[in-house]
C-alpha atoms as a PDB file:
ATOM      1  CA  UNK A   1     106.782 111.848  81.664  1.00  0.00           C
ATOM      2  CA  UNK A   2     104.945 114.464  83.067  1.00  0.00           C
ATOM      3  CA  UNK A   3     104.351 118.398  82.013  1.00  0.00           C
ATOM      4  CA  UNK A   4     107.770 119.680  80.551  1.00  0.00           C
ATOM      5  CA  UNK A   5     107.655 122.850  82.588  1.00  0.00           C
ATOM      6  CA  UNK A   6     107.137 121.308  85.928  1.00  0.00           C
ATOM      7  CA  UNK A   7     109.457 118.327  85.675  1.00  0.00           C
ATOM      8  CA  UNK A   8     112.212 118.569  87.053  1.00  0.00           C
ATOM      9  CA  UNK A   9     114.891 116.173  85.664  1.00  0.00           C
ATOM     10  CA  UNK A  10     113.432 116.703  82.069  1.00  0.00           C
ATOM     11  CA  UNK A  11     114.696 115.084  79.165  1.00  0.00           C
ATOM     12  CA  UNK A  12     115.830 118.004  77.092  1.00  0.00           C
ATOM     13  CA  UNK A  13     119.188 118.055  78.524  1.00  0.00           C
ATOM     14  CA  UNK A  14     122.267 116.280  77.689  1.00  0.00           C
ATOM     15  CA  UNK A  15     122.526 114.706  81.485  1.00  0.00           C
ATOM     16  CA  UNK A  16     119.353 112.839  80.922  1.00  0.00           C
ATOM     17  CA  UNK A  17     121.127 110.176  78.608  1.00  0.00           C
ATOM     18  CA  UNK A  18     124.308 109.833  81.533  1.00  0.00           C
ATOM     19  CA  UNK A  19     120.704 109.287  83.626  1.00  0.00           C
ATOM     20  CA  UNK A  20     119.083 106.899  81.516  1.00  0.00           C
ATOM     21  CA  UNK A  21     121.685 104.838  81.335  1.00  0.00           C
ATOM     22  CA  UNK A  22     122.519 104.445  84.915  1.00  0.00           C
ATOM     23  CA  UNK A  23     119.011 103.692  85.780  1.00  0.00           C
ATOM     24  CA  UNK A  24     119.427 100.916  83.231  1.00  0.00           C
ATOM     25  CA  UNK A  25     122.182  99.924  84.577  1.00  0.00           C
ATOM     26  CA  UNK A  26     120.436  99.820  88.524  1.00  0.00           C
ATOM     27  CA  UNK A  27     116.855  98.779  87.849  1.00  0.00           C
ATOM     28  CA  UNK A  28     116.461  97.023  84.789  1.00  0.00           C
ATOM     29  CA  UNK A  29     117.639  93.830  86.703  1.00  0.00           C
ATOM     30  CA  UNK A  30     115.423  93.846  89.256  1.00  0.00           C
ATOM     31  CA  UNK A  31     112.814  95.174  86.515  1.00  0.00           C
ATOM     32  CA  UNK A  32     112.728  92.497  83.988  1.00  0.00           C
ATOM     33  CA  UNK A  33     113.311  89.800  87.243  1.00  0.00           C
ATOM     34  CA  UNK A  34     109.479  90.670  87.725  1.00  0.00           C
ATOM     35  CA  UNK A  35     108.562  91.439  84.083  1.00  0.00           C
ATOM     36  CA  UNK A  36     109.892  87.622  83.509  1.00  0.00           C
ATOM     37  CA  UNK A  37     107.886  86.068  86.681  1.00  0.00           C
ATOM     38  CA  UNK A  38     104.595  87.814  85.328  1.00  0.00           C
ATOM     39  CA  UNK A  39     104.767  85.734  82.396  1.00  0.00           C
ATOM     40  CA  UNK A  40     105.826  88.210  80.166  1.00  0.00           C
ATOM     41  CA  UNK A  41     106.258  86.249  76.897  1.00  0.00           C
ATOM     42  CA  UNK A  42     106.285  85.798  73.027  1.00  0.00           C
ATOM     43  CA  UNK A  43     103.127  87.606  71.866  1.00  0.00           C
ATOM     44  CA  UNK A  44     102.255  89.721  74.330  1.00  0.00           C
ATOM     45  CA  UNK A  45     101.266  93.534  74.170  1.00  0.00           C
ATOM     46  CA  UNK A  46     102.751  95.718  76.346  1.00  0.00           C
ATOM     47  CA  UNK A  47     102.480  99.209  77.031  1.00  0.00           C
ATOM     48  CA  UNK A  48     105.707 101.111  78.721  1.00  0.00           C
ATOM     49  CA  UNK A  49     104.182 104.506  80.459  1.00  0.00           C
ATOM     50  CA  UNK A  50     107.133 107.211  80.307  1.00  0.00           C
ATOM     51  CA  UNK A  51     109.694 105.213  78.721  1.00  0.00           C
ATOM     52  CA  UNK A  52     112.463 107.839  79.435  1.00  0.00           C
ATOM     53  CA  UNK A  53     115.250 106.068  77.695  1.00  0.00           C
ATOM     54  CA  UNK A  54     115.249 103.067  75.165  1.00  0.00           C
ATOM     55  CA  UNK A  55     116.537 100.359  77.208  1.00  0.00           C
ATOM     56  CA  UNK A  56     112.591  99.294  79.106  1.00  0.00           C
ATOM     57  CA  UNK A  57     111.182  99.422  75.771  1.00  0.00           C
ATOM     58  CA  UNK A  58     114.310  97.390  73.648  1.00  0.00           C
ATOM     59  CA  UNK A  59     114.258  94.331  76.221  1.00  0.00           C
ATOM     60  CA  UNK A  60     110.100  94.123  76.064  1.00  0.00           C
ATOM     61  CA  UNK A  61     110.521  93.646  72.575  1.00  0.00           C
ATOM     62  CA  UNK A  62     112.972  91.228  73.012  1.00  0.00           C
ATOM     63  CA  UNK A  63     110.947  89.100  75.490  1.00  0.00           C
ATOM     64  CA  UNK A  64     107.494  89.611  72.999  1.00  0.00           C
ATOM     65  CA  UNK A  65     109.445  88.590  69.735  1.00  0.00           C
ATOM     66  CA  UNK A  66     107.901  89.201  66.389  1.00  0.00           C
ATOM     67  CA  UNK A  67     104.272  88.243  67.240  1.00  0.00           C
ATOM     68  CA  UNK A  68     103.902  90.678  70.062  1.00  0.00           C
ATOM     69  CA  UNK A  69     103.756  94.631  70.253  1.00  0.00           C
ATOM     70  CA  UNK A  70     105.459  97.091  72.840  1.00  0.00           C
ATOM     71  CA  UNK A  71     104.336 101.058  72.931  1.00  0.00           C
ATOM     72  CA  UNK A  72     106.554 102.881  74.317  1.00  0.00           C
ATOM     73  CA  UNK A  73     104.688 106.481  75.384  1.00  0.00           C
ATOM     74  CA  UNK A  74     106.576 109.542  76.787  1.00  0.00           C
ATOM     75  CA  UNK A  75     105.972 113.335  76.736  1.00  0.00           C
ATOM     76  CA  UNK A  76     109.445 113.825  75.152  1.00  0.00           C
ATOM     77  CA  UNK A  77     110.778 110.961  73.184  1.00  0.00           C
ATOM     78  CA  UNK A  78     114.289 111.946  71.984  1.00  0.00           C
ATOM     79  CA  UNK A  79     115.512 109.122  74.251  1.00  0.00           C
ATOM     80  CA  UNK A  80     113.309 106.452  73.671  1.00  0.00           C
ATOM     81  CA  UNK A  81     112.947 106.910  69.743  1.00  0.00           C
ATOM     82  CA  UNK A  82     116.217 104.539  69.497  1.00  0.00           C
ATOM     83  CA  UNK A  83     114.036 101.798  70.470  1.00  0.00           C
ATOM     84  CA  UNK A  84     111.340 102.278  67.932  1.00  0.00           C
ATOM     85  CA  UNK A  85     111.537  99.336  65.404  1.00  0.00           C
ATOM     86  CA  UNK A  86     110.301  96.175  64.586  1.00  0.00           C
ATOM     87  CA  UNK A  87     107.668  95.242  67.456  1.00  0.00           C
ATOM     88  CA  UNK A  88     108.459  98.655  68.938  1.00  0.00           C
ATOM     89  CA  UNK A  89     106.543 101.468  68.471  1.00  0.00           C
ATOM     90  CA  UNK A  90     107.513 104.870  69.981  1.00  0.00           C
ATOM     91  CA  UNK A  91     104.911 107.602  70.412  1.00  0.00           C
ATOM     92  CA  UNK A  92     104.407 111.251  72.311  1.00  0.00           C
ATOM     93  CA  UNK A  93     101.994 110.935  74.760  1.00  0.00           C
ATOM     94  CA  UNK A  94     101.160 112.738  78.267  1.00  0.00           C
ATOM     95  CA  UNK A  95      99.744 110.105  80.550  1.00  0.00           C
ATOM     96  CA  UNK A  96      98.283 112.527  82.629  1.00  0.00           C
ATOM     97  CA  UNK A  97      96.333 114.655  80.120  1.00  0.00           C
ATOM     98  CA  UNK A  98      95.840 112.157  77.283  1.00  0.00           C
ATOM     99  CA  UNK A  99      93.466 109.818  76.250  1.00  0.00           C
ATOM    100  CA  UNK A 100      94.686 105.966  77.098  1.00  0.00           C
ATOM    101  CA  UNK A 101      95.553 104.256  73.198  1.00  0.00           C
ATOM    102  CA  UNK A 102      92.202 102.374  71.991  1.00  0.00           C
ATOM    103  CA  UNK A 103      93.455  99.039  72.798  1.00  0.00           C
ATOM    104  CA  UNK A 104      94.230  96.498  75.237  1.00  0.00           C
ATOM    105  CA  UNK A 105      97.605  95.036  76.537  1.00  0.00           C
ATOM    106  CA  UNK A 106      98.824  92.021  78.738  1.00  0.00           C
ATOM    107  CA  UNK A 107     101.382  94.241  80.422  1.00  0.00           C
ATOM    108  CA  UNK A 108     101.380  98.157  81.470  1.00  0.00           C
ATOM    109  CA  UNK A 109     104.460  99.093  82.535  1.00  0.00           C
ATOM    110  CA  UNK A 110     105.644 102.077  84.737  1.00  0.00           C
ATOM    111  CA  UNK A 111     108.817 102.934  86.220  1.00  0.00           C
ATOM    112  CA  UNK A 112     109.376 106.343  88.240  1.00  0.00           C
ATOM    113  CA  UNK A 113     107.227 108.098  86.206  1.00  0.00           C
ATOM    114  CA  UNK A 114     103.776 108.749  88.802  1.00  0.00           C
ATOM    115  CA  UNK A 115     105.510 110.404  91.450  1.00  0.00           C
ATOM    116  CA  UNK A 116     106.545 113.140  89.346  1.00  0.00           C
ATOM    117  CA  UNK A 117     102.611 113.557  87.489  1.00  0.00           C
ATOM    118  CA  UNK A 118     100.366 116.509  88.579  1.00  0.00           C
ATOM    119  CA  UNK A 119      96.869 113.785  88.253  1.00  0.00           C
ATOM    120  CA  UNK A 120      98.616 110.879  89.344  1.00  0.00           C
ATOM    121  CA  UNK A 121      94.758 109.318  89.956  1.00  0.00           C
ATOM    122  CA  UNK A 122      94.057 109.874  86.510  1.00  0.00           C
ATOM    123  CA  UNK A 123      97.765 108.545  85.078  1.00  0.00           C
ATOM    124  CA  UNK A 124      96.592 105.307  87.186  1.00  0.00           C
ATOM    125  CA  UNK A 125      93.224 105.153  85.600  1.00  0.00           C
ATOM    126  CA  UNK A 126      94.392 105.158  82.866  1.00  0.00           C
ATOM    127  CA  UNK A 127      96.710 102.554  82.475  1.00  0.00           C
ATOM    128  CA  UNK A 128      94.423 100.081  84.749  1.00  0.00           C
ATOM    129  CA  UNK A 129      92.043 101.058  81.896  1.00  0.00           C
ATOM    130  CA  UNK A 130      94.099  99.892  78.646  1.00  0.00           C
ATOM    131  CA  UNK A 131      94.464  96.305  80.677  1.00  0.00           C
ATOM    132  CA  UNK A 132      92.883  93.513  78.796  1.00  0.00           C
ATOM    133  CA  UNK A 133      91.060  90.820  81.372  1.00  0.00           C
ATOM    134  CA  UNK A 134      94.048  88.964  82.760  1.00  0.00           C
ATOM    135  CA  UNK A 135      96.377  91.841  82.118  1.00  0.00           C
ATOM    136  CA  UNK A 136      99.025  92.887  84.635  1.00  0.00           C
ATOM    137  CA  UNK A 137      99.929  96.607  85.485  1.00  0.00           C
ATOM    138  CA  UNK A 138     103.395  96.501  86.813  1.00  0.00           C
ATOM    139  CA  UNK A 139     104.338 100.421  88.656  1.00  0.00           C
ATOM    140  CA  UNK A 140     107.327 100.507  90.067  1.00  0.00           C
ATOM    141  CA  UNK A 141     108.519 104.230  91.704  1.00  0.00           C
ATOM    142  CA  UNK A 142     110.729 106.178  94.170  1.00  0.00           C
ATOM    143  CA  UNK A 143     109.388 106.584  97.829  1.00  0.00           C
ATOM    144  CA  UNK A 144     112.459 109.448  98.802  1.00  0.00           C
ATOM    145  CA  UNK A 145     110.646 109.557 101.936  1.00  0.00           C
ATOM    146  CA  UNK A 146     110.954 106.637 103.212  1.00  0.00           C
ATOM    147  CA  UNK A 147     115.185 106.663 103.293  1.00  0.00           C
ATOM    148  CA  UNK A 148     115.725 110.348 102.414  1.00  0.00           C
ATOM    149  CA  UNK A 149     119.767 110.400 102.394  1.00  0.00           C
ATOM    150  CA  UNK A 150     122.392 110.476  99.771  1.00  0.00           C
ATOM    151  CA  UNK A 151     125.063 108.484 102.090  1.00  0.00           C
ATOM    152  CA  UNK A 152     123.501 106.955 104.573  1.00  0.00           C
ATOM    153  CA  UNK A 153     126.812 106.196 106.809  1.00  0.00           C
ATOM    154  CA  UNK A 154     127.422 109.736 107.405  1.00  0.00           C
ATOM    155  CA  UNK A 155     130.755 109.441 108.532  1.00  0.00           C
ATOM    156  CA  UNK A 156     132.231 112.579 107.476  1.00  0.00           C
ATOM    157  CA  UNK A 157     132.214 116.190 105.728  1.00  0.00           C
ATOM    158  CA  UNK A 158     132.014 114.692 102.548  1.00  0.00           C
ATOM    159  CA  UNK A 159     129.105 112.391 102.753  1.00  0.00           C
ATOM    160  CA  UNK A 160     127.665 115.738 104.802  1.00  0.00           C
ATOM    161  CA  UNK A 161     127.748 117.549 101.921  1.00  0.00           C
ATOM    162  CA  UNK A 162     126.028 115.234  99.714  1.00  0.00           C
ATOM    163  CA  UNK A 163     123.169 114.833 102.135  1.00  0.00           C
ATOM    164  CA  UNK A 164     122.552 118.937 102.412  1.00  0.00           C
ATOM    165  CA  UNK A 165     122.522 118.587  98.314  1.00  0.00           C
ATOM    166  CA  UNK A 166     120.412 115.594  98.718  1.00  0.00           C
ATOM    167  CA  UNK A 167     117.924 117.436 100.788  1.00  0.00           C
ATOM    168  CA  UNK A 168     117.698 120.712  98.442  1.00  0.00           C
ATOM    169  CA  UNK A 169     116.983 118.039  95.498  1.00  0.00           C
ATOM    170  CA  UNK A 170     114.019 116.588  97.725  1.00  0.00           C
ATOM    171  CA  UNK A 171     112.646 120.369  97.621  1.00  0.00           C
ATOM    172  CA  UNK A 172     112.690 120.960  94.111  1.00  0.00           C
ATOM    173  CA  UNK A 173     111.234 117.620  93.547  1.00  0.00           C
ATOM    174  CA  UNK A 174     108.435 118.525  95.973  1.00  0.00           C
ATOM    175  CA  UNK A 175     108.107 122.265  94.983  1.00  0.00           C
ATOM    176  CA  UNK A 176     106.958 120.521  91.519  1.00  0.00           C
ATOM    177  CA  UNK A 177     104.494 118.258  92.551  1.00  0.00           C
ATOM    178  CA  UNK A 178     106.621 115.337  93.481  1.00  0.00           C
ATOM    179  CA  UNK A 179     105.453 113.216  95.783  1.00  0.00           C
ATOM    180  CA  UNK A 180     107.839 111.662  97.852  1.00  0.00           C
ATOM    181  CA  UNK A 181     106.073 109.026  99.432  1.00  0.00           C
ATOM    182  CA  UNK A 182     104.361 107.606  96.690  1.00  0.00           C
ATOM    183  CA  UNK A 183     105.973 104.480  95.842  1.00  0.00           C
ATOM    184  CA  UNK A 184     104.221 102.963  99.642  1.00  0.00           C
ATOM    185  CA  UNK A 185     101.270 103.470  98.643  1.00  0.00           C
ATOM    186  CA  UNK A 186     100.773 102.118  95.043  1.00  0.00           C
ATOM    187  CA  UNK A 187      99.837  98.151  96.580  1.00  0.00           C
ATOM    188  CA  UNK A 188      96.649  99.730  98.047  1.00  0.00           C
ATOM    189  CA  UNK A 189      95.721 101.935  95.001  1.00  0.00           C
ATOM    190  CA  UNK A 190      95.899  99.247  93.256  1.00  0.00           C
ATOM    191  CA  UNK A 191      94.007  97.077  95.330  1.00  0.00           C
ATOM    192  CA  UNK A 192      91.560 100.203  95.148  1.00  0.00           C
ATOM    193  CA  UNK A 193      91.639 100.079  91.170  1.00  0.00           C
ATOM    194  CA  UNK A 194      89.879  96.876  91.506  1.00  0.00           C
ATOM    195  CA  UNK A 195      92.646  94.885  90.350  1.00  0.00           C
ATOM    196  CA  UNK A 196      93.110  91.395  92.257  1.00  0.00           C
ATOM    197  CA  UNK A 197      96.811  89.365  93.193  1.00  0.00           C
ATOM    198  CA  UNK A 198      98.316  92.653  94.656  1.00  0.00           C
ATOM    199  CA  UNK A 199     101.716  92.493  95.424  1.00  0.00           C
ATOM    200  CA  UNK A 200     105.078  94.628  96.079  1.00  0.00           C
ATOM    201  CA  UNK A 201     108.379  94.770  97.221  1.00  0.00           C
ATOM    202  CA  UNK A 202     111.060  97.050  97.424  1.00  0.00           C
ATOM    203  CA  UNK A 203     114.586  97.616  96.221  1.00  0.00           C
ATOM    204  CA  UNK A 204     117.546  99.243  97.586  1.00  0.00           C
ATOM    205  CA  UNK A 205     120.606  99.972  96.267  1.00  0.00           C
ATOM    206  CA  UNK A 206     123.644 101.372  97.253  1.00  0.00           C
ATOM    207  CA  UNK A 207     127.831 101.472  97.430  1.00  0.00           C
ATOM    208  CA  UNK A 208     127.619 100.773  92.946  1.00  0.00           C
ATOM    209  CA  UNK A 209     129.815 102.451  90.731  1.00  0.00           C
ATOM    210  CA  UNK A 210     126.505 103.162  89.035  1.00  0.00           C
ATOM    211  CA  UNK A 211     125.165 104.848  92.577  1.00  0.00           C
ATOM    212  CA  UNK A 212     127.954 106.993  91.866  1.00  0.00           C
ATOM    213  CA  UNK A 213     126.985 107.709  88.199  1.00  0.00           C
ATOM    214  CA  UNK A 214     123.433 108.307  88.647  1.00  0.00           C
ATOM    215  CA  UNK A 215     124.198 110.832  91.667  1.00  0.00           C
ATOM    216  CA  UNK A 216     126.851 113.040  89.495  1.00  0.00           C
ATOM    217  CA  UNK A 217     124.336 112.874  86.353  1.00  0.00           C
ATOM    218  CA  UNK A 218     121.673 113.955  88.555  1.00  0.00           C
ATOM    219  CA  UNK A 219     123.647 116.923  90.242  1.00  0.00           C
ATOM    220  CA  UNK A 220     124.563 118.102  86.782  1.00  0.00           C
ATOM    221  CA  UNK A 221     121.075 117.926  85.477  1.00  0.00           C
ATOM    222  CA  UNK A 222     119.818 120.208  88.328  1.00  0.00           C
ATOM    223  CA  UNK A 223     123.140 122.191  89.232  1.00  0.00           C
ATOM    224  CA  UNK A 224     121.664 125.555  88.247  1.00  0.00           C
ATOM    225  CA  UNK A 225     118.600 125.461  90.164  1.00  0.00           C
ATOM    226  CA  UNK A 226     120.631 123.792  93.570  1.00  0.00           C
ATOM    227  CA  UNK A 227     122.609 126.665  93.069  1.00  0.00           C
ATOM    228  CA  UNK A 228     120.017 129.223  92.219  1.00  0.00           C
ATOM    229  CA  UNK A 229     117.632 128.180  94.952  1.00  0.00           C
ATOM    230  CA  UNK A 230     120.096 128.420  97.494  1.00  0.00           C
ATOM    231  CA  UNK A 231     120.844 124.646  98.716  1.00  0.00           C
ATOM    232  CA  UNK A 232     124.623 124.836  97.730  1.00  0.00           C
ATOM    233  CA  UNK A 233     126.592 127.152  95.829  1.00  0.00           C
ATOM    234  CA  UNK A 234     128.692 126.916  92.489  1.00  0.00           C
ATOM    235  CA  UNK A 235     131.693 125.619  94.547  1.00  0.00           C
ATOM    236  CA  UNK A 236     129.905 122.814  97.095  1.00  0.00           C
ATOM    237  CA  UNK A 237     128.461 121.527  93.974  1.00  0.00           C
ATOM    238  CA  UNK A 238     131.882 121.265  92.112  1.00  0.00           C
ATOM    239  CA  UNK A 239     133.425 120.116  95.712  1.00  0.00           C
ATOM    240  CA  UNK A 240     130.297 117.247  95.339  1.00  0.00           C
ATOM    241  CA  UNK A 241     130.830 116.298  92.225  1.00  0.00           C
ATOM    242  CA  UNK A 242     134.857 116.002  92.746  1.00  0.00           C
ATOM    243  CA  UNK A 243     134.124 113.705  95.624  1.00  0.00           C
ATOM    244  CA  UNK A 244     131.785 111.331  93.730  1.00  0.00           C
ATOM    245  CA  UNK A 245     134.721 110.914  90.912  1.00  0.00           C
ATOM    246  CA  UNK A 246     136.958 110.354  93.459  1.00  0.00           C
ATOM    247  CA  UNK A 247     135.223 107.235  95.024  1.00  0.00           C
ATOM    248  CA  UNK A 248     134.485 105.784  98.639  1.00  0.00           C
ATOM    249  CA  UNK A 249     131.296 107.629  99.325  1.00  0.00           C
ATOM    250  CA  UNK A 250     129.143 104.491  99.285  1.00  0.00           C
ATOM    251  CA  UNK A 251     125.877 105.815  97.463  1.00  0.00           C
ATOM    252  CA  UNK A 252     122.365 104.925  97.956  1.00  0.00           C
ATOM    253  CA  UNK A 253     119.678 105.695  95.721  1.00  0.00           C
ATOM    254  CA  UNK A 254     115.731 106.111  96.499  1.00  0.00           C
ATOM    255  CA  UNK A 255     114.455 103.100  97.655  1.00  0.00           C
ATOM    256  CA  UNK A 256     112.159 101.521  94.665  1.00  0.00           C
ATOM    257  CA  UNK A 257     108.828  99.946  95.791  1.00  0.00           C
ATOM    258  CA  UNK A 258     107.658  97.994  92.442  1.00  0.00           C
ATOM    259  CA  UNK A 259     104.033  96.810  92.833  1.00  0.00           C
ATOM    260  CA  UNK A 260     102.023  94.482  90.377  1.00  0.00           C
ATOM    261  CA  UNK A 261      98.447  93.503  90.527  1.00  0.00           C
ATOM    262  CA  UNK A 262      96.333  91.965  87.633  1.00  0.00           C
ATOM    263  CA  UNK A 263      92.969  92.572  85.899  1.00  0.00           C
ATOM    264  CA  UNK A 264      90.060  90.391  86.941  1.00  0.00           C
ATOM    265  CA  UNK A 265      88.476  87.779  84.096  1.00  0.00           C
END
């Protein structure tokens, strides 16, 4: 996704695949809701920036059949490699250092992958350059900012405690690079990368059992540095995570602004 040093929720560890899957489980409705009203059909080329996991990558092959061609890119692909197969090709690539691949694609496909990236202007360029005329670039990402807590109804010491963890995850996210307000502003820079029927909207979830399993993945990924950086200790993490199991918090993720615009003829 973006340099392995500076990335926070990397994919080298074993919580990444608990986090894959309950992004999956959250986003790839509303995902493939607007993949399908873009038109995204059998024969297509796609391109999915920073795959993460296999699931993006699995269902664009599914929509392209066998006359079409997904890439599915990432720095570290030990998650998405399950895809690879068939229409699906799975390949290492940085989108913020590397060259675009020499050829074009209907769709270009990105999912919380530029607020993380040192050169996010570049990333962009990139992708809005590997769209053939016609071809849509589809960015969807988190905008932390914008609703910053873990529980918003903040009724009590629990949900207190996950919003003081919440906020020492927002700084190490923006002591990398992260940042947290990006998913606003992707309509205009795309509208600035010359690309034409600009639109977004934004998606919200909370109070899901997968909430719930996307919060305690997340905590364990980062656990050590919460810990080690000060913003809880060993035990308000363990209390956390005990209280997530248990139920009732009513968790809210990130809102997710996804924004599409489309290549001129």
């Amino acid at each position: 996704m973006t340099d392995e040093h500076q990335y926070l929720l990397d994919n080298a560890r074993a919580a990444a695949g608990d986090r894959f899957a309950a992004l999956a489980a959250i986003f790839d409705p509303p995902t493939f809701r607007r993949i399908d009203a873009l038109g995204v059909t059998a024969g297509w080329r796609c391109w999915e920036v920073g795959a993460g996991g296999a699931s993006v990558p699995r269902r664009l092959g599914e929509r392209v059949g066998p006359g079409g061609r997904v890439l599915a890119t990432d720095i570290d692909v030990s998650w998405a490699r399950e895809a690879a197969g068939g229409v699906v090709e799975v390949r290492r690539h940085d989108i913020a250092r590397d060259e675009p691949p020499g050829e074009e694609f209907d769709l270009v496909h990105a999912r919380l992958v530029l607020l993380h990236v040192a050169d996010r202007d570049r990333a962009l360029r990139s992708m809005v350059a590997a769209l053939r005329p016609g071809g849509w670039l589809f960015v969807e990402d988190a905008d932390p900012a914008l609703q910053p807590l873990s529980s918003p109804d903040e009724h009590g010491p629990k949900e207190r405690l996950a919003n003081r963890i919440r906020t020492g995850f927002r700084a190490m996210l923006a002591e990398r690079g992260a940042d947290l307000a990006y998913g606003r502003r992707i309509p205009r820079l795309l509208r600035e990368a010359g690309l034409a029927e600009v639109a977004a909207e934004a998606y919200f979830p909370i109070a899901s059992r997968h909430c719930d399993l996307l919060e305690a993945a997340t905590i364990a990924h980062i656990r050590d540095g919460l810990v080690a950086a000060g913003h809880a200790t060993e035990e308000e993490v363990a209390r956390h995570l005990a209280n997530i199991a248990a139920g009732g918090m009513d968790l809210a993720t990130s809102p997710m602004v996804s924004a599409w615009g489309r290549r001129p003829w």
